[in-house]
PDB file of N, CA and C in Angstrom:
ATOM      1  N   UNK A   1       0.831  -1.181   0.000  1.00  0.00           N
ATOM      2  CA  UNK A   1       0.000   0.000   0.000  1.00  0.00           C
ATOM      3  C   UNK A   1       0.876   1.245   0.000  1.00  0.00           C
ATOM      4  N   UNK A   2       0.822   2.040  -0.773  1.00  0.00           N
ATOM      5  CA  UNK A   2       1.095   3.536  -0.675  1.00  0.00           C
ATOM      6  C   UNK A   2       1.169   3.770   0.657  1.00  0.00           C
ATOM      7  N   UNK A   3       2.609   4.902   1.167  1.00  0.00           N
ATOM      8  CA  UNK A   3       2.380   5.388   2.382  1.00  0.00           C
ATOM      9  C   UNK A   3       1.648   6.610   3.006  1.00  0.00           C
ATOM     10  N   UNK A   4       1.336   7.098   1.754  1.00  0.00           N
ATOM     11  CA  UNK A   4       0.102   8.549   1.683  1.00  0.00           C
ATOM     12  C   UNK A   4      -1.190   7.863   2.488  1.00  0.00           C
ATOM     13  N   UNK A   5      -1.446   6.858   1.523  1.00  0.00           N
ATOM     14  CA  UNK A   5      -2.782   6.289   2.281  1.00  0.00           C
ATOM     15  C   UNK A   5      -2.216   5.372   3.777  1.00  0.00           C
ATOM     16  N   UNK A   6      -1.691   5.223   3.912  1.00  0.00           N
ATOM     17  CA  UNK A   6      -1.098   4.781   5.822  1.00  0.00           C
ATOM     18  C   UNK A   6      -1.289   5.680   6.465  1.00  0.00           C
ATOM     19  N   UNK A   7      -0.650   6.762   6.005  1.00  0.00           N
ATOM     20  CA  UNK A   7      -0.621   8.614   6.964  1.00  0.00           C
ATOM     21  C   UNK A   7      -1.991   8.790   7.173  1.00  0.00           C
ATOM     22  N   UNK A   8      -3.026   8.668   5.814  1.00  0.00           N
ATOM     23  CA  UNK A   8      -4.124   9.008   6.176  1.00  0.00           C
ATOM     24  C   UNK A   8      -5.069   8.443   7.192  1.00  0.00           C
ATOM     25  N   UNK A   9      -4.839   7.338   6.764  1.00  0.00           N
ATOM     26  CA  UNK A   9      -5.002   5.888   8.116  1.00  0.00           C
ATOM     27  C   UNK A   9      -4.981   6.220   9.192  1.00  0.00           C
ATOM     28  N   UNK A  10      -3.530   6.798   9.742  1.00  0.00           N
ATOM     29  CA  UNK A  10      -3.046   7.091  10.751  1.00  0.00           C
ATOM     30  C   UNK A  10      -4.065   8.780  11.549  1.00  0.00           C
ATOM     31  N   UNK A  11      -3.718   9.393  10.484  1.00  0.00           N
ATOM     32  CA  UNK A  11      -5.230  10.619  10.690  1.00  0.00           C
ATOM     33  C   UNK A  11      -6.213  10.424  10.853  1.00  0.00           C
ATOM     34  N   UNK A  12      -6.864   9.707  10.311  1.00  0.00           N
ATOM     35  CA  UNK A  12      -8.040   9.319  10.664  1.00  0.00           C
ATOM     36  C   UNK A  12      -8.611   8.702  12.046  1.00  0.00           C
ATOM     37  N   UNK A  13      -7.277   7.652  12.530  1.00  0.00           N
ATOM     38  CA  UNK A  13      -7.276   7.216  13.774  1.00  0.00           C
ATOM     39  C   UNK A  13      -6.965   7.918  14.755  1.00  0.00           C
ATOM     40  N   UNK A  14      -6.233   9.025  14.474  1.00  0.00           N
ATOM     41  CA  UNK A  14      -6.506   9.798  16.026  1.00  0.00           C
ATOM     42  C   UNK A  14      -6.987  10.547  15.938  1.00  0.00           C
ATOM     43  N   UNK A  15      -7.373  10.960  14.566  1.00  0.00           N
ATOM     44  CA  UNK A  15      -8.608  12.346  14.661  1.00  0.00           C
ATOM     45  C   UNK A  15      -9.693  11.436  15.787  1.00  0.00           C
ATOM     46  N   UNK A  16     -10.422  10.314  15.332  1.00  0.00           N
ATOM     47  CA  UNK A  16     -11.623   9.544  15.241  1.00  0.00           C
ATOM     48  C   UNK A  16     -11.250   9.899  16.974  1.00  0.00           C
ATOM     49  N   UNK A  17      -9.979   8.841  17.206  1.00  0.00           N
ATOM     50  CA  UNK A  17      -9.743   9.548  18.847  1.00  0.00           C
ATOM     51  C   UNK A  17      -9.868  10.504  19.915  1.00  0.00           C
ATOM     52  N   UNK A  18      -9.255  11.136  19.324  1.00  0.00           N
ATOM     53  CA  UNK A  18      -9.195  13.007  19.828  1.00  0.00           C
ATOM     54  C   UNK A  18     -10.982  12.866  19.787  1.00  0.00           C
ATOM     55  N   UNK A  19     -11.595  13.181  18.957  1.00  0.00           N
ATOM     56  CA  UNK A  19     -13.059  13.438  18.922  1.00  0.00           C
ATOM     57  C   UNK A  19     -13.677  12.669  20.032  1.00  0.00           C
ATOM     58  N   UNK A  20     -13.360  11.373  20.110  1.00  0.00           N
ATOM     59  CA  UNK A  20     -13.903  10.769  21.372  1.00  0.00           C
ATOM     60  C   UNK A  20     -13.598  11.077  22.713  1.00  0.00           C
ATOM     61  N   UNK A  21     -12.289  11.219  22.805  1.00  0.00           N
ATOM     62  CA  UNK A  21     -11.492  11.570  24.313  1.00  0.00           C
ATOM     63  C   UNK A  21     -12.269  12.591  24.465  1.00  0.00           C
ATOM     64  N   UNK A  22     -12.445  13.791  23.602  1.00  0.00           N
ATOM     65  CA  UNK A  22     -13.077  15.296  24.232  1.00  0.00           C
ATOM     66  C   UNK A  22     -14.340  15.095  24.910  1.00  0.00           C
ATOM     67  N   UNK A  23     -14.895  14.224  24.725  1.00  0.00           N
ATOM     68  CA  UNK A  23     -16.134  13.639  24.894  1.00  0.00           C
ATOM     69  C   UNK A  23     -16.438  12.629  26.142  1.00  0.00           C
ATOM     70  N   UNK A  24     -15.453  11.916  26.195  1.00  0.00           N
ATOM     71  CA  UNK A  24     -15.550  11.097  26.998  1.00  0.00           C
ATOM     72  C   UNK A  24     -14.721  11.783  28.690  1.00  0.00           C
ATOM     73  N   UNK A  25     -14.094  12.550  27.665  1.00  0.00           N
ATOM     74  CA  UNK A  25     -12.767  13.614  28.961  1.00  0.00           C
ATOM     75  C   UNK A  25     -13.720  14.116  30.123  1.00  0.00           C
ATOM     76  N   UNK A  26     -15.098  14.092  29.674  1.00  0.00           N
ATOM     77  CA  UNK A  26     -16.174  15.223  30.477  1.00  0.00           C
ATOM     78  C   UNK A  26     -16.739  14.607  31.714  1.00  0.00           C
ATOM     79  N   UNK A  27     -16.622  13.564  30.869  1.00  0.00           N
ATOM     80  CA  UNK A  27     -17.304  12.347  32.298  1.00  0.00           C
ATOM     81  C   UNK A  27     -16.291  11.572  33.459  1.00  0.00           C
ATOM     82  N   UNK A  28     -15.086  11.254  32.551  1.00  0.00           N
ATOM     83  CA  UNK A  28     -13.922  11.027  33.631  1.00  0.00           C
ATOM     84  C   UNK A  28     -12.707  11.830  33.442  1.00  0.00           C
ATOM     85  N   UNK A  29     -11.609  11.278  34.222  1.00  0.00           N
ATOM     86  CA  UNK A  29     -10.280  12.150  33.989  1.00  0.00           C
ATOM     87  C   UNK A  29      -9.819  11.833  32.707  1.00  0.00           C
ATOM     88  N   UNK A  30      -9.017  12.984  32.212  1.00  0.00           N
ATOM     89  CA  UNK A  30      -8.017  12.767  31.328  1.00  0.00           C
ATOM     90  C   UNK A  30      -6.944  11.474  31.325  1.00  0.00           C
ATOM     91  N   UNK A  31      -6.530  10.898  32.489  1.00  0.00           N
ATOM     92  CA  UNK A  31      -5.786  10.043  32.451  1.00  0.00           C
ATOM     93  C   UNK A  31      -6.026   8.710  32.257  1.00  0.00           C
ATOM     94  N   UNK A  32      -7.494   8.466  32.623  1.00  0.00           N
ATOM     95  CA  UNK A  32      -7.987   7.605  32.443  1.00  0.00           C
ATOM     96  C   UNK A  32      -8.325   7.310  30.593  1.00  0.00           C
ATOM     97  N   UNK A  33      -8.895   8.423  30.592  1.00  0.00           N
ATOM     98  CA  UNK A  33      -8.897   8.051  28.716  1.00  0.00           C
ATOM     99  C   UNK A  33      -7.810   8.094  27.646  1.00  0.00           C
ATOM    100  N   UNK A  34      -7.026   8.957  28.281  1.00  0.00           N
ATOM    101  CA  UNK A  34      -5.940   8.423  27.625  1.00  0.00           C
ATOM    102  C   UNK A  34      -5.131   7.071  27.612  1.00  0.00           C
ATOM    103  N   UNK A  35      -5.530   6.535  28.625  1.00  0.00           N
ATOM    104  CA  UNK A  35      -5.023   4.885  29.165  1.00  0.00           C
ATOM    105  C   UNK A  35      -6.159   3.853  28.202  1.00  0.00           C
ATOM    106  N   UNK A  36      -7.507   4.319  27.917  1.00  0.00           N
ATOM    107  CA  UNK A  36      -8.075   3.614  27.476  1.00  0.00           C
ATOM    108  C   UNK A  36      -7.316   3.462  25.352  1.00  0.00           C
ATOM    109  N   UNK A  37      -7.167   4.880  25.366  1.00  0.00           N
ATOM    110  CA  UNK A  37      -6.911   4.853  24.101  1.00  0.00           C
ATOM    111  C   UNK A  37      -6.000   4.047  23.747  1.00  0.00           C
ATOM    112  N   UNK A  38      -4.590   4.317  24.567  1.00  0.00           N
ATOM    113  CA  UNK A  38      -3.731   3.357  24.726  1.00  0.00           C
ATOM    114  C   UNK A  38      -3.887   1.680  24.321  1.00  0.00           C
ATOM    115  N   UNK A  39      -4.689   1.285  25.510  1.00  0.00           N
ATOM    116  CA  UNK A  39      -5.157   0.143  25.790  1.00  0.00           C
ATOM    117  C   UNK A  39      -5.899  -0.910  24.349  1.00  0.00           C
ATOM    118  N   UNK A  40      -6.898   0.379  23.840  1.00  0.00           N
ATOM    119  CA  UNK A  40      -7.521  -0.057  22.866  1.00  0.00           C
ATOM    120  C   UNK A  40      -6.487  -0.357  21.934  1.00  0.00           C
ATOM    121  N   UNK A  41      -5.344   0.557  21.675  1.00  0.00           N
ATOM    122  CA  UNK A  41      -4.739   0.536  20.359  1.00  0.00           C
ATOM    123  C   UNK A  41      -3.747  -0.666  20.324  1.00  0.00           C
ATOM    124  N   UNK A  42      -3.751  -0.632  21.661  1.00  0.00           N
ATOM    125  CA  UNK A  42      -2.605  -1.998  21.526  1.00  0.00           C
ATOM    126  C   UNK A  42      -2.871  -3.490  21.579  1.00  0.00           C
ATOM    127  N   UNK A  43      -4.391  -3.472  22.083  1.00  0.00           N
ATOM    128  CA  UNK A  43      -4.654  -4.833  21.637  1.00  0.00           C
ATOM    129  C   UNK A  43      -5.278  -4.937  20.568  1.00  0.00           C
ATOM    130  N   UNK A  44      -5.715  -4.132  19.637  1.00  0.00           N
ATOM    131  CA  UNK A  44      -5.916  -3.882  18.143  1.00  0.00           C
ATOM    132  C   UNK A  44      -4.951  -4.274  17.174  1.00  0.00           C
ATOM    133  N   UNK A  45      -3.559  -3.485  17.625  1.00  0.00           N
ATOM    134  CA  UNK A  45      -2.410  -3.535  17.027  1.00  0.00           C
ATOM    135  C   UNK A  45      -2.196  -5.131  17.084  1.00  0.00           C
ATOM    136  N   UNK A  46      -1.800  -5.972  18.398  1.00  0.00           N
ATOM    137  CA  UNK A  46      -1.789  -6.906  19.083  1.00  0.00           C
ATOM    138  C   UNK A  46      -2.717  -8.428  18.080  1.00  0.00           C
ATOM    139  N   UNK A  47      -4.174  -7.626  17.612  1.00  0.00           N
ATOM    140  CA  UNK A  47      -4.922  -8.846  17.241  1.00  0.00           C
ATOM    141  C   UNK A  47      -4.596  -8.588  15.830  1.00  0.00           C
ATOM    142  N   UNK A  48      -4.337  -7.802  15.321  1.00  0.00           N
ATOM    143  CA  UNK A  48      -3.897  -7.485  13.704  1.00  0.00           C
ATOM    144  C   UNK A  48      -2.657  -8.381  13.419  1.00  0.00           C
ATOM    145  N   UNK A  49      -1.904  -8.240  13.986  1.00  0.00           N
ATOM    146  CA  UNK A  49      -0.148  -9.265  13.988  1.00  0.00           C
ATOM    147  C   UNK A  49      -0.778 -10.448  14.019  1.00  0.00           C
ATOM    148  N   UNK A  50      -1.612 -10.601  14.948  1.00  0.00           N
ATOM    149  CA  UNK A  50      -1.569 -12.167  15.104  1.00  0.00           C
ATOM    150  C   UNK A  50      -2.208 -12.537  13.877  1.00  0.00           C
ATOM    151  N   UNK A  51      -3.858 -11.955  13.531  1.00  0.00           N
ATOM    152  CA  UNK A  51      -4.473 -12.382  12.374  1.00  0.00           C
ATOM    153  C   UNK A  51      -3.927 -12.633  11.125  1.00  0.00           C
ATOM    154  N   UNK A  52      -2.614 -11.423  10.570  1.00  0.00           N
ATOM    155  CA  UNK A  52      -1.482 -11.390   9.569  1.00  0.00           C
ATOM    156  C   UNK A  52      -0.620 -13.055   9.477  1.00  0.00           C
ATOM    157  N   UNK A  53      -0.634 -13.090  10.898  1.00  0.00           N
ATOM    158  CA  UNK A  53      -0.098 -15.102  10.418  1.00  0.00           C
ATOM    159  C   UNK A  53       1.145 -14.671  10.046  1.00  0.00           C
ATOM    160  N   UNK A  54       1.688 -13.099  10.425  1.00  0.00           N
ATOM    161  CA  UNK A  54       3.488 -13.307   9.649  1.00  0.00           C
ATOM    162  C   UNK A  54       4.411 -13.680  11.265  1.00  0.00           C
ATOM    163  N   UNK A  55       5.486 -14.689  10.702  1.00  0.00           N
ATOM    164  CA  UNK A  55       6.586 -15.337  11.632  1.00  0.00           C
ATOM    165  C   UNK A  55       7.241 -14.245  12.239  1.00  0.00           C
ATOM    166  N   UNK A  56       7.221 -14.204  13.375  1.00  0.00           N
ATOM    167  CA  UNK A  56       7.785 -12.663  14.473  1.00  0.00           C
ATOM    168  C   UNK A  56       9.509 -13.311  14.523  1.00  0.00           C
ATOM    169  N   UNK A  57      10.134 -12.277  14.066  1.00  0.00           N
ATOM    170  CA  UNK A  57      11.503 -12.950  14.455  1.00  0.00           C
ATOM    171  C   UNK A  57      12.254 -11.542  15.256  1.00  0.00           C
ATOM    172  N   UNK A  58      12.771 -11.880  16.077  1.00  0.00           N
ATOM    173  CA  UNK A  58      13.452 -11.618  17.320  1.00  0.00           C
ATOM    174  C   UNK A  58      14.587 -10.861  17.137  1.00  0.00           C
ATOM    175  N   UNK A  59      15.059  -9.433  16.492  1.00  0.00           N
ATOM    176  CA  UNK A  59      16.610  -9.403  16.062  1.00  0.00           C
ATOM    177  C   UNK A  59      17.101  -8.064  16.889  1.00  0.00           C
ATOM    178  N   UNK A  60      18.470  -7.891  16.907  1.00  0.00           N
ATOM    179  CA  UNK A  60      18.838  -7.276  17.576  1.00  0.00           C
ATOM    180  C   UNK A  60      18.262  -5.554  17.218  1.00  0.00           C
ATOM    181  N   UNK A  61      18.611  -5.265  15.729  1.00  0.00           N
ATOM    182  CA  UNK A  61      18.046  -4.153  15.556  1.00  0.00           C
ATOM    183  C   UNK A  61      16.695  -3.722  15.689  1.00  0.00           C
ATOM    184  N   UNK A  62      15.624  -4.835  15.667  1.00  0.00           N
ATOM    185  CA  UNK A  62      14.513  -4.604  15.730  1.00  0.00           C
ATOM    186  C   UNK A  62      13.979  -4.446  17.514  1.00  0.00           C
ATOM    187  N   UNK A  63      15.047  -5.060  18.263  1.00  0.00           N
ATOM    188  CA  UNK A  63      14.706  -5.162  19.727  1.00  0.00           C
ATOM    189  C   UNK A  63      15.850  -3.972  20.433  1.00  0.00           C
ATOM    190  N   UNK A  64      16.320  -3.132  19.572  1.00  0.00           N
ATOM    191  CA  UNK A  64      16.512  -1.801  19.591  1.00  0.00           C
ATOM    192  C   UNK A  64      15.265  -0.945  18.791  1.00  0.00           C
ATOM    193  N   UNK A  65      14.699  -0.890  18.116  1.00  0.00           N
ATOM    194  CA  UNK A  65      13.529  -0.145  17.854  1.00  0.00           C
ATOM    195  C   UNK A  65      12.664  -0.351  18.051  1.00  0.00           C
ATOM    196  N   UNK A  66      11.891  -1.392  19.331  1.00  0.00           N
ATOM    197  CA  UNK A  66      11.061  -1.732  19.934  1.00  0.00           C
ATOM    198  C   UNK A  66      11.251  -0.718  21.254  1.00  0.00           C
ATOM    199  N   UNK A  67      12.734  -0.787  21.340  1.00  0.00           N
ATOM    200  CA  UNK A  67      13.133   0.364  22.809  1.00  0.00           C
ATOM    201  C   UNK A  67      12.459   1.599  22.502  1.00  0.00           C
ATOM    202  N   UNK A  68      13.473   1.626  21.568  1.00  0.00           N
ATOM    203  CA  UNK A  68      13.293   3.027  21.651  1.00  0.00           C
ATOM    204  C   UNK A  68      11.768   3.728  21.448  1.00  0.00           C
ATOM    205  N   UNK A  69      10.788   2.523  20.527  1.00  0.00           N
ATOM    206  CA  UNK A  69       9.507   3.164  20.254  1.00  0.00           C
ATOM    207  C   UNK A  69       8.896   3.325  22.045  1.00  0.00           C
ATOM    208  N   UNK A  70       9.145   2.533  22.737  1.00  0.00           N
ATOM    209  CA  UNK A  70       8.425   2.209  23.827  1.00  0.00           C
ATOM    210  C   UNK A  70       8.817   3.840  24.608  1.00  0.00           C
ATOM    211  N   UNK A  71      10.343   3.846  24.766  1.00  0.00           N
ATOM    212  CA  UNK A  71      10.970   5.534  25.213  1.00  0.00           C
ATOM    213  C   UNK A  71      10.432   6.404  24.975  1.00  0.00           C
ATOM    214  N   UNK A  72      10.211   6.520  23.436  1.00  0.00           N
ATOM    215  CA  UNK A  72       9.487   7.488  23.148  1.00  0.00           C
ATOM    216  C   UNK A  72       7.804   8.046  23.321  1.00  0.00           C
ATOM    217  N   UNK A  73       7.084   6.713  24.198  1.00  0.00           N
ATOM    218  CA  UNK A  73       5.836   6.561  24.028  1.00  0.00           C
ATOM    219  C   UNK A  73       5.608   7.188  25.294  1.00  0.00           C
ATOM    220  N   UNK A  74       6.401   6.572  26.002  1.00  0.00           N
ATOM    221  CA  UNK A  74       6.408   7.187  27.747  1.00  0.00           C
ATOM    222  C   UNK A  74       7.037   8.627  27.878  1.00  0.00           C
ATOM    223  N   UNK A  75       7.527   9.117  26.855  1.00  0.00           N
ATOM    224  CA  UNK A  75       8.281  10.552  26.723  1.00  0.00           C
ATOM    225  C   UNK A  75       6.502  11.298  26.551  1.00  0.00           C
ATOM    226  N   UNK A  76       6.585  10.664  25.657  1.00  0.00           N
ATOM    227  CA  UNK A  76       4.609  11.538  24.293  1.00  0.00           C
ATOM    228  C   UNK A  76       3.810  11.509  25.661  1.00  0.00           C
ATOM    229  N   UNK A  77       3.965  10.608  26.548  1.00  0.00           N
ATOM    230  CA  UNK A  77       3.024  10.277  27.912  1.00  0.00           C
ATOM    231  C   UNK A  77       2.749  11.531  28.666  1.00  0.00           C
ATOM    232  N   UNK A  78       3.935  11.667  29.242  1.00  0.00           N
ATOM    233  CA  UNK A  78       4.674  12.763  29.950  1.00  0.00           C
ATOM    234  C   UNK A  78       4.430  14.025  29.378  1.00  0.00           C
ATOM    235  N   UNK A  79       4.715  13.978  28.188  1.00  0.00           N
ATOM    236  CA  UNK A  79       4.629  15.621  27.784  1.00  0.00           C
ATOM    237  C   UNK A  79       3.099  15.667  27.348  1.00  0.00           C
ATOM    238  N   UNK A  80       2.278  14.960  27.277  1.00  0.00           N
ATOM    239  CA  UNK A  80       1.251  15.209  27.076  1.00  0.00           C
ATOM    240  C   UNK A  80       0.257  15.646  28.170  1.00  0.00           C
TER     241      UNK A  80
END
């Protein structure tokens, strides 16, 4: 797939987000929905890999950019 249409993908999914959190922000805390969003996305992400059926292989560079995505997630956490 084109990566134009991924980006848009990707827009779409946290627009769709953002629109909900503002919404949902009213009734509980912020921290809480942001944990849900979280939550949702990663066992989404989580059931997509598995459904794909592709062989997970284990490598050093990739278990350096697993770090660092994770660093950076808890950084986006924080400053958010």
């Amino acid at each position: 797939m084109n990566g134009a249409l991924w980006g848009c993908f990707a827009a779409l999914g946290w627009g769709a987000a953002d629109f909900m959190a503002r919404f949902s922000t009213r009734a509980l805390d912020a921290r809480s929905v942001y944990a849900m969003v979280v939550l949702v996305g990663s066992v989404v992400l989580t059931v997509w890999v598995f459904a794909a059926d592709l062989p997970l292989k284990a490598s050093l560079p990739g278990l350096a950019l697993a770090a660092l995505h994770g660093f950076a997630v808890v950084v986006m956490s924080v400053l958010l």
